[in-house]
N, C-alpha and C. Protein backbone atom coordinates (compact mmCIF):
# COMPACT_ATOMS: atom_id res chain seq x y z
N UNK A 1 109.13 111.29 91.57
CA UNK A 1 108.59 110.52 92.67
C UNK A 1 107.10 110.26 92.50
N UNK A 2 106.43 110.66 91.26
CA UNK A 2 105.17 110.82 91.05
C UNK A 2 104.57 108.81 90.93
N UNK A 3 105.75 108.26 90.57
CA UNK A 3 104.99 106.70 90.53
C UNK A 3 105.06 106.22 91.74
N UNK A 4 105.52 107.13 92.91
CA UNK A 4 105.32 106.03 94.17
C UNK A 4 103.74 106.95 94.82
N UNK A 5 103.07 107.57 94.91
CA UNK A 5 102.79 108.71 95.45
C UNK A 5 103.18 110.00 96.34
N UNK A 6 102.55 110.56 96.98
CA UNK A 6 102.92 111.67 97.82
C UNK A 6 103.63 110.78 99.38
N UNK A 7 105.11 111.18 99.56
CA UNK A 7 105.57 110.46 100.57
C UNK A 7 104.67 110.83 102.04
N UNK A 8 104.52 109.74 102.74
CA UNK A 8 103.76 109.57 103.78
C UNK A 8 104.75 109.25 105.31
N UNK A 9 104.37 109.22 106.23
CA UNK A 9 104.72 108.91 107.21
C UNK A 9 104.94 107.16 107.88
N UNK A 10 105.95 106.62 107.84
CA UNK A 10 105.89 105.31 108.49
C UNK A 10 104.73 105.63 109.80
N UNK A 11 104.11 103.55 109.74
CA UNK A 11 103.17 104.07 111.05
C UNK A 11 103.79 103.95 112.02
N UNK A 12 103.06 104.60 113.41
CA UNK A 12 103.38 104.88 115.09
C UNK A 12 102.37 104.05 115.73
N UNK A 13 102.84 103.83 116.96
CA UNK A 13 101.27 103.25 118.21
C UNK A 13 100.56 104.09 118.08
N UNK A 14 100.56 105.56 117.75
CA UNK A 14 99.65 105.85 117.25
C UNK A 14 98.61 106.86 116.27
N UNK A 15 99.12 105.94 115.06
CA UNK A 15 98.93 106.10 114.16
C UNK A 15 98.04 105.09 113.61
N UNK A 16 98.04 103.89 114.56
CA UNK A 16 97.76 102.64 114.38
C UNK A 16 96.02 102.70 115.45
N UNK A 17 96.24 103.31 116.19
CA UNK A 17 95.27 103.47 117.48
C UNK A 17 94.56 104.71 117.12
N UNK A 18 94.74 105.20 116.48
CA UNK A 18 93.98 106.92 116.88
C UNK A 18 93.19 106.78 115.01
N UNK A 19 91.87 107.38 115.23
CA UNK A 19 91.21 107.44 114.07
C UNK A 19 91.72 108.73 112.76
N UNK A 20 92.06 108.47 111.66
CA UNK A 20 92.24 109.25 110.60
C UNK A 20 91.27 110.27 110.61
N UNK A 21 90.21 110.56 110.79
CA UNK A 21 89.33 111.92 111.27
C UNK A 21 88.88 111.61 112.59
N UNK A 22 89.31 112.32 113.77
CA UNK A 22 88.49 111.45 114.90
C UNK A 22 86.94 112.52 115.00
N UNK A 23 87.07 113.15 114.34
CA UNK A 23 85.88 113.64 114.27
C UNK A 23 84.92 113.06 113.97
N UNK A 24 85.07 112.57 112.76
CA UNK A 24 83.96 111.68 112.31
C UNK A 24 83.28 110.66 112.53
N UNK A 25 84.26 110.04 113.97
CA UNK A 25 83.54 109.00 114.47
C UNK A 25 84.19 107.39 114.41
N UNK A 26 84.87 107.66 112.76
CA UNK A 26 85.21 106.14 112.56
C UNK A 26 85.99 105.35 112.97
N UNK A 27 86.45 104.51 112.87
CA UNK A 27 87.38 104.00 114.00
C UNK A 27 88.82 104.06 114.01
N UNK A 28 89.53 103.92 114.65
CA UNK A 28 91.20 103.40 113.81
C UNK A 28 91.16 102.28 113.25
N UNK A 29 92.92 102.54 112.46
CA UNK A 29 92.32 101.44 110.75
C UNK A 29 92.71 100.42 111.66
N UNK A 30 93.14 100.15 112.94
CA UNK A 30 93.24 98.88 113.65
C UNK A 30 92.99 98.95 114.74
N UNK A 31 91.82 98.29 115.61
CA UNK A 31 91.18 98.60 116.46
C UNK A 31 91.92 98.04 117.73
N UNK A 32 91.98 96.84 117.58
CA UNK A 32 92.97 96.00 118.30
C UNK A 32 93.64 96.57 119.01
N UNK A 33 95.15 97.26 118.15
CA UNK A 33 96.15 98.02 118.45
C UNK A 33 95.84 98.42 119.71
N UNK A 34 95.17 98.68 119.96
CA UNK A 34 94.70 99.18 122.03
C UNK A 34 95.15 98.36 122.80
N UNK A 35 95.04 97.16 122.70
CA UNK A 35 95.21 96.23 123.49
C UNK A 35 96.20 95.30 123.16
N UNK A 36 97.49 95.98 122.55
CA UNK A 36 98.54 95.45 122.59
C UNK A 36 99.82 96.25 123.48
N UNK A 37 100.15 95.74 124.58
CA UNK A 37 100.92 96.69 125.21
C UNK A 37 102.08 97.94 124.41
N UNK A 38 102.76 98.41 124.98
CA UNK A 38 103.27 99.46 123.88
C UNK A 38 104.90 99.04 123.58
N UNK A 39 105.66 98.31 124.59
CA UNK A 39 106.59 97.77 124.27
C UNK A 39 106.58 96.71 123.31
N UNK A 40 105.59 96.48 123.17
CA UNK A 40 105.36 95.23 121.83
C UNK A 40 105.02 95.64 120.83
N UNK A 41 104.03 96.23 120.68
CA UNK A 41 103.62 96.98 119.56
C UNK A 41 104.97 97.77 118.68
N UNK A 42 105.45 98.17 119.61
CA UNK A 42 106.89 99.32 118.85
C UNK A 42 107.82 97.97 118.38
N UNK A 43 108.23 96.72 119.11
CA UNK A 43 109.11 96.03 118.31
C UNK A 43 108.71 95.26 117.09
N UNK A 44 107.04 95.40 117.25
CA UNK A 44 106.29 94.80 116.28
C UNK A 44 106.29 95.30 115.17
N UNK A 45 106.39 97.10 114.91
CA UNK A 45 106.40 98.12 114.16
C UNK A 45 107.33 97.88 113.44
N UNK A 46 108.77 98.18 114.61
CA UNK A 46 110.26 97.93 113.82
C UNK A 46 110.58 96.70 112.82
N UNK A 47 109.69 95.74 113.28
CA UNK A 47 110.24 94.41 112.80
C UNK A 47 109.77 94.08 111.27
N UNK A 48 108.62 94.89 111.64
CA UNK A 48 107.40 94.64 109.95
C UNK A 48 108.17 95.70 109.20
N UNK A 49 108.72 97.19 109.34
CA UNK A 49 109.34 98.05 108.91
C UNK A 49 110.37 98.16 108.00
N UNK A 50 111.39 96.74 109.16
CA UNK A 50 112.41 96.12 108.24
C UNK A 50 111.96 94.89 107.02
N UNK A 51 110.78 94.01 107.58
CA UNK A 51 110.45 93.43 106.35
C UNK A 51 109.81 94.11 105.29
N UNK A 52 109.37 94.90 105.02
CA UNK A 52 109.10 95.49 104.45
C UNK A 52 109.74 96.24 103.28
N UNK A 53 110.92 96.91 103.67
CA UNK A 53 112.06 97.52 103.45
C UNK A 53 113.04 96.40 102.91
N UNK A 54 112.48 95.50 103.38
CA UNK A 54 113.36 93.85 102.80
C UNK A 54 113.07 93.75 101.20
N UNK A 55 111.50 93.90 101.47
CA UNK A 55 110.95 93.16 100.22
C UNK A 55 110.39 93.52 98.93
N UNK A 56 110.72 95.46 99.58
CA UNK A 56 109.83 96.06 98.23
C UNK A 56 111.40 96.84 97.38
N UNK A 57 110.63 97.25 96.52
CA UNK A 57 111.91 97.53 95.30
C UNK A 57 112.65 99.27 96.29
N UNK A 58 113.80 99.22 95.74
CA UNK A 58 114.46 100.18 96.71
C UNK A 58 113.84 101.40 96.22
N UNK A 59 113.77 102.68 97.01
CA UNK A 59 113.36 104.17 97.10
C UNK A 59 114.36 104.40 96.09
N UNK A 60 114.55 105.25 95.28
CA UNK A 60 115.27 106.54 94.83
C UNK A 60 116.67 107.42 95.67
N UNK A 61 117.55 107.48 95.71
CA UNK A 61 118.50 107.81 96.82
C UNK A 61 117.81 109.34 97.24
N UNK A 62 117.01 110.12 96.11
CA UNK A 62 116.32 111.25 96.61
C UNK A 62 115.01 111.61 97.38
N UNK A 63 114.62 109.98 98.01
CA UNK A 63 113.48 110.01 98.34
C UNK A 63 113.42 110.99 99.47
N UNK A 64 112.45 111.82 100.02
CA UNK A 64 112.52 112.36 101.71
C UNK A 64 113.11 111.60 102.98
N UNK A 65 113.88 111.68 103.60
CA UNK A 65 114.44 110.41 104.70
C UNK A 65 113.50 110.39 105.50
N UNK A 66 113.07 109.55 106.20
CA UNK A 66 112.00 109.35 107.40
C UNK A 66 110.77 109.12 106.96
N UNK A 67 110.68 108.70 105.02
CA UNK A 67 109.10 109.13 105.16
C UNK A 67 108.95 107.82 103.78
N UNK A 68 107.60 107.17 103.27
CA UNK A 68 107.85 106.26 102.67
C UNK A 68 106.45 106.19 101.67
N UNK A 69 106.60 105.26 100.72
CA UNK A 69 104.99 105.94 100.07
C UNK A 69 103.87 104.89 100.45
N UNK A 70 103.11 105.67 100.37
CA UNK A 70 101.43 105.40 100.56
C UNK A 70 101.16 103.70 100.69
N UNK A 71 102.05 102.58 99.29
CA UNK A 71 102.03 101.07 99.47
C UNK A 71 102.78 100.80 100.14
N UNK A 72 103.77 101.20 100.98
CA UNK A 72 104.73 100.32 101.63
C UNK A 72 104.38 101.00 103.71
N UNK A 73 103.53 102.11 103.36
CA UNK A 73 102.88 102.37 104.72
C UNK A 73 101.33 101.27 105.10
N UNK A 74 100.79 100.94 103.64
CA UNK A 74 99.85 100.12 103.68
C UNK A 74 100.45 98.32 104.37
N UNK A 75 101.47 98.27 103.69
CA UNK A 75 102.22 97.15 103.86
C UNK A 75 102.93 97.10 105.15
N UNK A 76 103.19 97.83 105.35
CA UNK A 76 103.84 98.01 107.11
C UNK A 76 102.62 97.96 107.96
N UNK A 77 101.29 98.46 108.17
CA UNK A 77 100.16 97.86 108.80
C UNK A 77 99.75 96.76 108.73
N UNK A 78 99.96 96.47 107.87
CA UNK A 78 99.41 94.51 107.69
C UNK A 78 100.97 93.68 107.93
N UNK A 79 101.78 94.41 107.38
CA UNK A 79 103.08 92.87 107.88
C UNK A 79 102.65 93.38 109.61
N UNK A 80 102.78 94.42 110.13
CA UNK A 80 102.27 94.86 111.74
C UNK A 80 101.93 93.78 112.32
N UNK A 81 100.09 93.33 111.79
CA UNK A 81 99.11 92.84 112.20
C UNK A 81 99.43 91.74 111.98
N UNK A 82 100.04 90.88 110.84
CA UNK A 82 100.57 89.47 110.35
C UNK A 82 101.47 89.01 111.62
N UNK A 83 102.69 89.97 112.01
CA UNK A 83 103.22 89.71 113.08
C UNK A 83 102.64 89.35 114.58
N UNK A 84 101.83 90.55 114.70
CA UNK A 84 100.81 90.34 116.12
C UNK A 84 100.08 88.86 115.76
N UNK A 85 99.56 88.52 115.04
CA UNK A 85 98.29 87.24 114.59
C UNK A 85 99.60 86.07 115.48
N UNK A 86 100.78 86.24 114.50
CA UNK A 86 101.72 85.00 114.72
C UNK A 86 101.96 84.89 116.35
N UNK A 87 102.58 86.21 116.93
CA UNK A 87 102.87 86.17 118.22
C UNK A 87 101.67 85.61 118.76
N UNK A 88 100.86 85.76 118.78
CA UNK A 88 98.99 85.22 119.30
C UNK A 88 99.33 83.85 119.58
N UNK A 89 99.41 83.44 118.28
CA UNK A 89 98.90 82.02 117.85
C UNK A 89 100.32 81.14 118.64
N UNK A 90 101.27 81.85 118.55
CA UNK A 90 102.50 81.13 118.90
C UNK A 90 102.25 81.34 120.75
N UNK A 91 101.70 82.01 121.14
CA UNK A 91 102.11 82.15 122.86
C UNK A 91 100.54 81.40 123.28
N UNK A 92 99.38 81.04 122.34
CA UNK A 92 98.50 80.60 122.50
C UNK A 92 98.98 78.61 122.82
């Protein structure tokens, strides 16, 4: 499993909202995310989750269940945010 990296956690509301050290001050990796209600945000999650899972090469049948690597958690925050932009622009 060493070419995908160390398996990681799919993201959450908040995982998306809450800072990676909140100690330190910096921000969450999406600031926004606050101000997207939470029933949206979660179908927004699911939806990028499955594209995602659409489009990248399949896991290993031994991968950890529930957990995914490091590029396809990167890729699930941005298909996320790609989704939110569209809903925007489309209810705008």
């Amino acid at each position: 499993m060493a070419e995908y990296g160390d398996p990681a956690d799919w993201h959450t509301r908040e995982s998306l909202r809450t800072p990676t050290d909140p100690e330190s001050g910096d921000a969450a990796i999406w600031e926004e995310a606050d101000s997207i209600p939470d029933d949206l945000l979660t179908t927004l999650l699911f939806v990028a989750k499955d594209a995602v899972l659409a489009s990248a090469p399949a896991l290993p049948a031994d991968y950890p269940a529930g957990k995914c690597p490091p590029a396809y958690r990167l890729a699930h925050m941005m298909q996320t945010r790609n989704l939110c932009n569209a809903v925007a622009v489309d209810a705008g």
